[in-house]
Protein backbone atom coordinates (compact mmCIF):
# COMPACT_ATOMS: atom_id res chain seq x y z
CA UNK A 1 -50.97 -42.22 -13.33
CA UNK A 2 -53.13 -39.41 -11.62
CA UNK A 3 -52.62 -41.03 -8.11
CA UNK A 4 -49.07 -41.30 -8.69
CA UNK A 5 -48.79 -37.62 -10.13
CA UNK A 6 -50.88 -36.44 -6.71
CA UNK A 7 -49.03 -38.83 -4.29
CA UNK A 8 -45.03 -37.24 -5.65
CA UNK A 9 -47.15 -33.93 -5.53
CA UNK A 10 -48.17 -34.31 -1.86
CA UNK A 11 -44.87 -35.70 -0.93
CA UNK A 12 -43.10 -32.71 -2.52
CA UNK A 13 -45.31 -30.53 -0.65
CA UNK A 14 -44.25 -32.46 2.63
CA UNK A 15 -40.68 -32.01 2.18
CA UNK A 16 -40.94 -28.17 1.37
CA UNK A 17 -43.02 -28.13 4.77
CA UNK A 18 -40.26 -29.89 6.73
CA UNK A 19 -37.28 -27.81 4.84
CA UNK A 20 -38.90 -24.73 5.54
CA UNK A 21 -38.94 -25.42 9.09
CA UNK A 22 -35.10 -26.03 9.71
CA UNK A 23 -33.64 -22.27 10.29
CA UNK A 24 -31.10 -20.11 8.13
CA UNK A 25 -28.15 -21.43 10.29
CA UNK A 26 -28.07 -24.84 8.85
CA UNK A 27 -26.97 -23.08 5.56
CA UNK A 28 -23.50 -23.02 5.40
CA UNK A 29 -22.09 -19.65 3.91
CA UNK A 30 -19.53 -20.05 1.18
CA UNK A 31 -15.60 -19.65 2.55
CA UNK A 32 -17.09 -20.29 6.71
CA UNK A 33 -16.43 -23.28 7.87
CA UNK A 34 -16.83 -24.84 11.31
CA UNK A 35 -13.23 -23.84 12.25
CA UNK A 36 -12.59 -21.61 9.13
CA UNK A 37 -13.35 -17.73 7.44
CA UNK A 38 -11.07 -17.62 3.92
CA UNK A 39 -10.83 -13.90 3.54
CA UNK A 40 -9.55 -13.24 -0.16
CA UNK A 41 -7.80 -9.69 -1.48
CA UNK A 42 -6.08 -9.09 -4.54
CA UNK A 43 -2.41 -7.50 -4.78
CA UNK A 44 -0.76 -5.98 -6.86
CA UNK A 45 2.58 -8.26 -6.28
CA UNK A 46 4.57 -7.66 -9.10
CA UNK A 47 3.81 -4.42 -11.18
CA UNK A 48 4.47 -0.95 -10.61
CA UNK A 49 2.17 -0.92 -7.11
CA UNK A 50 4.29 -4.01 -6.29
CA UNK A 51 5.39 -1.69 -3.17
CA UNK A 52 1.64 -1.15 -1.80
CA UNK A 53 0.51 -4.91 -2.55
CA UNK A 54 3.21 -6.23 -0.32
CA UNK A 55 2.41 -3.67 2.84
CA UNK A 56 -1.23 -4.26 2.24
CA UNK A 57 -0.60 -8.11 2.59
CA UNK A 58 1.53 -8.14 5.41
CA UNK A 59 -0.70 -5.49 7.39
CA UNK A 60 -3.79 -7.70 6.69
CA UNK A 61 -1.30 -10.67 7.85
CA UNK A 62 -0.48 -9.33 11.06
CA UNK A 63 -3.90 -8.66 12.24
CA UNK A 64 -4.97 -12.44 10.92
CA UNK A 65 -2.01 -13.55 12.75
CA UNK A 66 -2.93 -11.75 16.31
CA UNK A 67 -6.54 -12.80 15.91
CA UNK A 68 -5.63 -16.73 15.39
CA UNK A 69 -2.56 -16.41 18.28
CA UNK A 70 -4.76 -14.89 21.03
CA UNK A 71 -8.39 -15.90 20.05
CA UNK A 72 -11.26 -16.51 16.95
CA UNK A 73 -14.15 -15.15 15.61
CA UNK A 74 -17.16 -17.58 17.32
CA UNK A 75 -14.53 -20.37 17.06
CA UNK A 76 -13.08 -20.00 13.52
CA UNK A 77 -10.07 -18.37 12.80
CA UNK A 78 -8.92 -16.38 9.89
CA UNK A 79 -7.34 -17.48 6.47
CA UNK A 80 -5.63 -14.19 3.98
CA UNK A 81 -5.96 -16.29 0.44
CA UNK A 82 -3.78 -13.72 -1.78
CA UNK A 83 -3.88 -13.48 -5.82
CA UNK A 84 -1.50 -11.37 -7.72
CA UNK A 85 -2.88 -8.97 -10.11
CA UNK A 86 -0.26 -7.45 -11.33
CA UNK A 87 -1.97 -3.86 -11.31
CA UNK A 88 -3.48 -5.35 -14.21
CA UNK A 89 -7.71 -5.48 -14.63
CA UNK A 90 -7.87 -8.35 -17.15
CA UNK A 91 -5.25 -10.31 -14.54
CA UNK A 92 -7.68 -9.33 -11.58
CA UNK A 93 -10.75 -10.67 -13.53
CA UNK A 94 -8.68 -13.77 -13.42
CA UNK A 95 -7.62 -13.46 -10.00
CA UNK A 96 -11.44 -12.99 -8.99
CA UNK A 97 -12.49 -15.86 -10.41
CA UNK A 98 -10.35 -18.26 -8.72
CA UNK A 99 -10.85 -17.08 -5.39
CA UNK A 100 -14.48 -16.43 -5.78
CA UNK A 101 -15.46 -19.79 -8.07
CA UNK A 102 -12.54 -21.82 -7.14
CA UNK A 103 -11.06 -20.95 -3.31
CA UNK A 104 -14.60 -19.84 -2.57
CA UNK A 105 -13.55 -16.78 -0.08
CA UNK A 106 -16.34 -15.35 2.50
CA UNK A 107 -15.24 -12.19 1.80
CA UNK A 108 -13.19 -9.69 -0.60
CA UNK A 109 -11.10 -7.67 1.43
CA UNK A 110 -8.76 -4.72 0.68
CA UNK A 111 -8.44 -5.10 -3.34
CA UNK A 112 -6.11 -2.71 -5.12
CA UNK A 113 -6.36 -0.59 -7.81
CA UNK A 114 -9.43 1.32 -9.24
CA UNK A 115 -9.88 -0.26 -12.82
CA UNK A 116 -8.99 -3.19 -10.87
CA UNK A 117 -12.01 -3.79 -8.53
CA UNK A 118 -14.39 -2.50 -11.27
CA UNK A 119 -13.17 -5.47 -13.60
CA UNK A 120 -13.64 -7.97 -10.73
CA UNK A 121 -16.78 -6.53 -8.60
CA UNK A 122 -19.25 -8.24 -10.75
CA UNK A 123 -17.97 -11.71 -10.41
CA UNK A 124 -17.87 -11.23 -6.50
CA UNK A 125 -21.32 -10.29 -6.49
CA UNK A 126 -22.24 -13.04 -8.27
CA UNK A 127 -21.85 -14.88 -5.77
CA UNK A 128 -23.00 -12.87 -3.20
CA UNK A 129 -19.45 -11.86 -2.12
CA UNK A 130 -18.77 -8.24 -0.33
CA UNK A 131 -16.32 -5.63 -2.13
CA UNK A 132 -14.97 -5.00 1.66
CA UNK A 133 -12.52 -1.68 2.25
CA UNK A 134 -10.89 -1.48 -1.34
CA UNK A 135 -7.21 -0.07 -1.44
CA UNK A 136 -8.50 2.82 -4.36
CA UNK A 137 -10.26 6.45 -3.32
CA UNK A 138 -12.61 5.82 -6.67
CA UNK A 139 -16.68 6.68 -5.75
CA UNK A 140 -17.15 3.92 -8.00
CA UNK A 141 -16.40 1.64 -4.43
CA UNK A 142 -19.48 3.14 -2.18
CA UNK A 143 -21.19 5.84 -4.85
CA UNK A 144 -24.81 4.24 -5.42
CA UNK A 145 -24.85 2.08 -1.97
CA UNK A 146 -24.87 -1.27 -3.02
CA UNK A 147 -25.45 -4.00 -0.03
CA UNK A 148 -22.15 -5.88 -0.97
CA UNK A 149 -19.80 -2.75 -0.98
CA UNK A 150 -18.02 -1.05 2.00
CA UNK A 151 -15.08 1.39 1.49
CA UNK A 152 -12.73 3.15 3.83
CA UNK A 153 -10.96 5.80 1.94
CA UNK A 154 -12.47 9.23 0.95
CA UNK A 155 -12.49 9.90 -2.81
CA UNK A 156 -9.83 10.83 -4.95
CA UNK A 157 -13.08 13.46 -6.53
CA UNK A 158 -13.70 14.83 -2.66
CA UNK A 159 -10.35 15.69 -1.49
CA UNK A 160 -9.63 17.41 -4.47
CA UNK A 161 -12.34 19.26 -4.35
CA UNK A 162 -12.65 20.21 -1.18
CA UNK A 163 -8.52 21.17 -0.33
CA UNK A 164 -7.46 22.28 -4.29
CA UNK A 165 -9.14 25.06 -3.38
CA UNK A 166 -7.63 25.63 -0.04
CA UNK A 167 -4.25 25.11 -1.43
CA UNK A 168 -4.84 28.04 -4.40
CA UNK A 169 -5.73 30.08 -1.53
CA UNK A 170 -2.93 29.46 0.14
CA UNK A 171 -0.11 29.61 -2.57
CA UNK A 172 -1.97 32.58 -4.28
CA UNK A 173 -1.58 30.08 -7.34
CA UNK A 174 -3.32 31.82 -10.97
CA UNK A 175 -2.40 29.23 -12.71
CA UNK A 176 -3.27 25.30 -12.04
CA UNK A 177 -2.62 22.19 -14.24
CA UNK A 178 -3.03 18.50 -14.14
CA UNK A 179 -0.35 15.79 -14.89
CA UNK A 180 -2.85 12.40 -14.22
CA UNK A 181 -2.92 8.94 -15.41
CA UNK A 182 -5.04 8.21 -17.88
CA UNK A 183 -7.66 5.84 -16.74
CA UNK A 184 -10.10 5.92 -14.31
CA UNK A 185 -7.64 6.56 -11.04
CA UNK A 186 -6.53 10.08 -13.23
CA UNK A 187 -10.04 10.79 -14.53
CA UNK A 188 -11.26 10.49 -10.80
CA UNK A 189 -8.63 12.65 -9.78
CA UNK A 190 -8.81 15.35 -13.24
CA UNK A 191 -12.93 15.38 -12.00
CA UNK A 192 -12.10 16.43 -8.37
CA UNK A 193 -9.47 19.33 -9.53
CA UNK A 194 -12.29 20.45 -12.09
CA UNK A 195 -14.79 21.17 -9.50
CA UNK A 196 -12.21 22.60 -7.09
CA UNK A 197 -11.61 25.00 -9.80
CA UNK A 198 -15.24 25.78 -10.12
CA UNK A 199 -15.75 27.16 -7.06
CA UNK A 200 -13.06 29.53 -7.08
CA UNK A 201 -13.97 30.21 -10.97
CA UNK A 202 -10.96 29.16 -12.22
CA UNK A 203 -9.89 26.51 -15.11
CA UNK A 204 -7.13 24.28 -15.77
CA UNK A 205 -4.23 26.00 -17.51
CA UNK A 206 -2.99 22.66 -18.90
CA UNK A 207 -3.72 19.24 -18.76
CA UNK A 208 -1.79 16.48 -19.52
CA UNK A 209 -1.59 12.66 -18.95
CA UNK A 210 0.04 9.21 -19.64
CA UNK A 211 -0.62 5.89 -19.85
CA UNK A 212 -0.83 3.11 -17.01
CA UNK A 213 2.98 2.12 -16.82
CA UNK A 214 4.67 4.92 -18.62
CA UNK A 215 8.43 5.83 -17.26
CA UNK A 216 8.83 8.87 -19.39
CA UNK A 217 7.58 12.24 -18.40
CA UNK A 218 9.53 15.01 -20.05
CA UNK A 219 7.11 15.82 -22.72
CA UNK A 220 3.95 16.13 -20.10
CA UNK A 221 6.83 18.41 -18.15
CA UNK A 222 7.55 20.19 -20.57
CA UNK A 223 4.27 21.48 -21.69
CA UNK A 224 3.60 22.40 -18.28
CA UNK A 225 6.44 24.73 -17.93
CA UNK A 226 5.97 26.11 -20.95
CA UNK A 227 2.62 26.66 -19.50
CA UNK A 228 3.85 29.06 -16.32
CA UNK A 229 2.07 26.30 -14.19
CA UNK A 230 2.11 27.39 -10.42
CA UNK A 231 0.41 24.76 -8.86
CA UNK A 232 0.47 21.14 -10.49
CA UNK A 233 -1.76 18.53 -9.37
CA UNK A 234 -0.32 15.19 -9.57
CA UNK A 235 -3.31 12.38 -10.90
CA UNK A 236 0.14 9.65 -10.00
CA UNK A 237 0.87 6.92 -7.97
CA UNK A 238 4.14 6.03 -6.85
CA UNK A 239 6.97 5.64 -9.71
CA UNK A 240 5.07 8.56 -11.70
CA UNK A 241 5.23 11.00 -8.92
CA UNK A 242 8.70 10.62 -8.63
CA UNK A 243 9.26 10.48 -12.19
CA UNK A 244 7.19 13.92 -12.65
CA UNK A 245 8.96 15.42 -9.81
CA UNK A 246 12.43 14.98 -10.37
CA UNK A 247 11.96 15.51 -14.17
CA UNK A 248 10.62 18.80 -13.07
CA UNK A 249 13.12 19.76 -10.69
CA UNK A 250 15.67 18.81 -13.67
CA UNK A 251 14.77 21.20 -15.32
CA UNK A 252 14.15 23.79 -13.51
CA UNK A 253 10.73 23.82 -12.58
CA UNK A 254 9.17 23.90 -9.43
CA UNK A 255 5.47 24.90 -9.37
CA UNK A 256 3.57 23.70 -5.81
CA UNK A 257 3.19 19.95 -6.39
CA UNK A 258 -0.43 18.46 -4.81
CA UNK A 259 -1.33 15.35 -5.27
CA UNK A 260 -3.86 12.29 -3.80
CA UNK A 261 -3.82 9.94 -1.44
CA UNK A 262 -2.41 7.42 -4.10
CA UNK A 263 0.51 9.24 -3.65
CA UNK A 264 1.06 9.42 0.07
CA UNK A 265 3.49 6.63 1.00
CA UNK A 266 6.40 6.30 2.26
CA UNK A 267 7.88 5.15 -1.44
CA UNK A 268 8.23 8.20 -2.82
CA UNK A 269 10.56 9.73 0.00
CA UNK A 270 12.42 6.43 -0.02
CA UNK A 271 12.84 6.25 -3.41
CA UNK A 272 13.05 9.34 -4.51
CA UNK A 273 15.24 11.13 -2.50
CA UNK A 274 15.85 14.65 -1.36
CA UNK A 275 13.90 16.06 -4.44
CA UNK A 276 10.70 15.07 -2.87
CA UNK A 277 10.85 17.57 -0.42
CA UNK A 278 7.84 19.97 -0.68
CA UNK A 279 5.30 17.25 -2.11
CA UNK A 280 1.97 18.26 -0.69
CA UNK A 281 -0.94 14.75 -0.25
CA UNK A 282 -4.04 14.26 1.08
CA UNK A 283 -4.77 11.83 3.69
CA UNK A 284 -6.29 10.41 6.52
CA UNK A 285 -4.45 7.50 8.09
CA UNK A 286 -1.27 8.33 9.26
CA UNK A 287 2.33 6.68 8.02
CA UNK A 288 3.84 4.66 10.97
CA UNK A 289 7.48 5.78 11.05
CA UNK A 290 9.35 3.37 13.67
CA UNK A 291 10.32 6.70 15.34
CA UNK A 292 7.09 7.74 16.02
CA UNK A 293 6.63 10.00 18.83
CA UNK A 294 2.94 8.24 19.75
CA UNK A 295 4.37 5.16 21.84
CA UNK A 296 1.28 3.09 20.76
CA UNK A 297 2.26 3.99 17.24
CA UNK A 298 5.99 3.79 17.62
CA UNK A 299 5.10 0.17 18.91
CA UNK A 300 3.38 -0.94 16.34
CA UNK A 301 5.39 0.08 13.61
CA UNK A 302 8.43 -2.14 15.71
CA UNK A 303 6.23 -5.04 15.78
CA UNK A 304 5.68 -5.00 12.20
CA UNK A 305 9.44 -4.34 11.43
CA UNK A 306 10.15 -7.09 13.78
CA UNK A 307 7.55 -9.66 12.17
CA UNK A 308 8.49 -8.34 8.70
CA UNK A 309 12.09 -7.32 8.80
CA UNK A 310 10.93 -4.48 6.53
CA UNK A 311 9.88 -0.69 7.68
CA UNK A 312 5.85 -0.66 8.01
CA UNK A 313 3.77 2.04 5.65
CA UNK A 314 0.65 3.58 5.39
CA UNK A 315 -0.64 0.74 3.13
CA UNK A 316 0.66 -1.81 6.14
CA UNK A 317 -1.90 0.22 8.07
CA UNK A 318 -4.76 -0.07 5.81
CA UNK A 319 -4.08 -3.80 5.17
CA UNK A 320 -4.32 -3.78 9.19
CA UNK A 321 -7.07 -1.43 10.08
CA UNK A 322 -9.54 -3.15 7.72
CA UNK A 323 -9.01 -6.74 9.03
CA UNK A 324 -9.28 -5.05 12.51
CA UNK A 325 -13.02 -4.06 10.96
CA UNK A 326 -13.64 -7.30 9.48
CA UNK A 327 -13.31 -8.86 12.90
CA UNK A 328 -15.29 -6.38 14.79
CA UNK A 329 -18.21 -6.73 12.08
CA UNK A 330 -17.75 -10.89 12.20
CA UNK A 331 -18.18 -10.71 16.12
CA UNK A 332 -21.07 -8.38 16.06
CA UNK A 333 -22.91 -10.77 13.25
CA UNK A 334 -22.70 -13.66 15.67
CA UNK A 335 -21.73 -17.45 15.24
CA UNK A 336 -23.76 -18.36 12.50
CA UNK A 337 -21.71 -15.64 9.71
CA UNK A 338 -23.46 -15.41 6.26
CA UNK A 339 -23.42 -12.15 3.87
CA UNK A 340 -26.48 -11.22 5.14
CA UNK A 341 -25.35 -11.39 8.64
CA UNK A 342 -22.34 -9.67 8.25
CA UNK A 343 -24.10 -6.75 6.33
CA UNK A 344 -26.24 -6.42 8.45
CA UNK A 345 -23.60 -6.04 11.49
CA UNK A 346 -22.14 -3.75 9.18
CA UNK A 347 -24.98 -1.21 8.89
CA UNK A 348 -25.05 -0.54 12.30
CA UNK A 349 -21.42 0.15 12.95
CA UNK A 350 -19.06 3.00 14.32
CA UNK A 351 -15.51 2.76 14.35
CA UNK A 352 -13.78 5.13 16.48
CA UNK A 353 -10.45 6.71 15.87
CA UNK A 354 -7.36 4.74 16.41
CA UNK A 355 -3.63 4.88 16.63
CA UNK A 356 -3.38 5.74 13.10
CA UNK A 357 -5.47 8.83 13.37
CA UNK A 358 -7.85 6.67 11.18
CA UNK A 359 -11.39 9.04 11.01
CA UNK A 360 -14.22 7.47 13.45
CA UNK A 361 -16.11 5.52 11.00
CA UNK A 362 -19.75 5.08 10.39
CA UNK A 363 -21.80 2.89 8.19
CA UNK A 364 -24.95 2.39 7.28
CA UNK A 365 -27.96 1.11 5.11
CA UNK A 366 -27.26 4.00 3.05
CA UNK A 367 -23.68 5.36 3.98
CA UNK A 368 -21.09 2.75 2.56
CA UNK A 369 -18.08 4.99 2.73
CA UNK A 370 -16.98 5.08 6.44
CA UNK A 371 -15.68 8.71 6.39
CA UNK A 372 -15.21 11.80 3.63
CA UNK A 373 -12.67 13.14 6.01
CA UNK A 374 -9.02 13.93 4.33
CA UNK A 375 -6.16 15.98 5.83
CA UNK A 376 -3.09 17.39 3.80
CA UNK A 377 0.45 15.96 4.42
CA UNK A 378 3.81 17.57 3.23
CA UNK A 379 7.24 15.67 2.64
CA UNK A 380 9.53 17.56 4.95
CA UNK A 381 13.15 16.26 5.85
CA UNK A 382 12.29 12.94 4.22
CA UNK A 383 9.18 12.32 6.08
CA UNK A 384 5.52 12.64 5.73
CA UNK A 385 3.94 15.31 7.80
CA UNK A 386 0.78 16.42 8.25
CA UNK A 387 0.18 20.38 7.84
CA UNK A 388 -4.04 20.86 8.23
CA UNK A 389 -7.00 19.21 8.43
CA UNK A 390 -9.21 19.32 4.90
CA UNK A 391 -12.24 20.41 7.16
């Protein structure tokens, strides 16, 4: 029995020797094939962000498309594996684990909604899967670098912080409230305006907020005019800020209205009307109207239009701008593409502007958010445009 105990011993030992010589590339990473990277995101495709899941699809779409018509990535093209969350975080859990477990995507890429990624984060990493460019301005997506986590938008916190103040300034507002959403989007958004405040040593004047989904806002209005509000900040999306708006201008009350980048699109112009006129957003990629006056932009947006038969938005140009990364980062990591490779093609890049005014980007070991630059946008004539830079 000894012999036999010290003969499987030595053999083990042999075949950790002869394992240990054959090198990392023989391990196949989980959604790269020979041929093959499955590149996962999660939409929202039929709630109330129904509007930004589809752009953000079909912008990721027609980069994957381009890519796999004129080229690959070392001889593999690209697959967009797409899960409907219905802005929902127990339907995103759900929608994680099937592409993670079950599809068994290289990457996450592009994920909307704040509550949303938090939910689903810890069943990507898991398995080792990168939280790539998020489609939420939440710290929670770079704050505390974690090697699996890249994000693209400034925080919701930042640009309030940083322009609120400018925009007081400005409108020689005394008195500021809040209208925000209550989960952790708002409270992201209610955080920023706080500190703004701080610095100019003011407070809120009122604060007031709703629940995911809600479709009345005449009470929240209501209080607010009551309160002499001057400046409102808007903690909405896309139904809500039209909602708060017009319910506003209904009756009669038209403070300054600010809100985030969750609110810049092209939606709330579209759908609602001439009363969003004067809506003040931050941002940093630009809207691609069709009429552009940048030709490279104006060409774009056609393409998309053409491929689509829809209008593009600035959530088409996320969706694109982030695959556009994705491939950059894939090349620089070389043929054999695992996590580690890819992070660590990651850490070393700089992405400069583009035709979307997109910020040059920079990432590193420890800087997972590409850029904290933000600009302020107005909605003049029916169109975005932007008014100053929030630096």
């Amino acid at each position: 029995m000894r012999n036999t105990v010290l003969t499987l011993s030595a053999l083990a030992a042999l075949c950790a020797n002869l394992f240990a010589g054959i090198p990392a590339a023989a391990a196949q990473a989980q959604g790269v094939s020979k041929t093959e990277i499955l590149i996962g995101t999660i939409q929202d495709l039929s709630g109330p962000l129904a509007g930004y899941g589809k752009q953000a699809r079909n912008g990721m779409q027609l980069r994957i498309d381009e890519l796999n018509e004129q080229g690959s990535v070392h001889g593999r093209k690209l697959k967009l594996l797409v899960e409907d969350s219905g802005y929902d975080p127990k339907k995103a859990v759900l929608a994680a684990e099937k592409l993670v477990n079950q599809d068994k995507i290289f990457i996450m890429a592009g994920h909307l909604g704040t509550a949303q990624n938090n939910a689903a984060m810890p069943i990507q990493f898991e398995k080792n899967v990168v939280n790539f460019m998020p489609l939420t301005a939440s710290r929670d997506m770079y704050d505390a670098p974690n090697a699996l986590k890249y994000a693209l938008l400034s925080s919701y916190y930042d640009q309030m912080r940083t322009i609120l103040p400018k925009m007081i300034a400005d409108k020689n507002a005394k008195k500021v409230c809040i209208i925000h959403q209550d989960d952790e989007f708002g409270l992201e958004v209610l955080r920023g305006v706080e500190a703004g405040l701080k610095t100019v040593s003011m407070e809120l004047t009122e604060k007031t907020s709703f629940k995911r989904g809600a479709t009345d806002f005449s009470t929240q209005v209501a209080k607010m005019k009551a309160s002499g509000c001057e400046l409102v900040v808007l903690g909405t999306i896309i139904r809500e800020t039209i909602g708060t708006v017009a319910e506003s201008r209904k009756n009669g009350f038209n403070p300054v209205f600010f809100a985030s980048v969750a609110a810049y699109t092209d939606l709330i112009h579209k759908l609602g009307g001439k009363n969003m006129d004067g809506i003040y957003a931050t941002m940093a990629v630009q809207n691609p109207y069709t009429d552009e006056a940048s030709q490279p932009l104006r060409f774009w947006a056609n393409k998309y239009k053409t491929k689509f038969n829809e209008d593009p938005a600035v959530f088409s140009a996320y969706g694109y701008i982030m695959v556009d990364i994705f491939i950059q980062a894939a090349q620089k990591a070389g043929p054999n593409l695992t996590t580690e490779s890819f992070v660590k093609a990651m850490n070393t890049m700089t992405v400069p502007t583009d035709i979307f005014g997109t910020p040059k980007l920079t990432f590193s070991n420890t800087q997972r958010l590409g850029s904290e630059y933000s600009r302020l946008s107005q909605i003049q004539d029916g169109k975005w445009k932007p008014v100053v830079d929030g630096k």
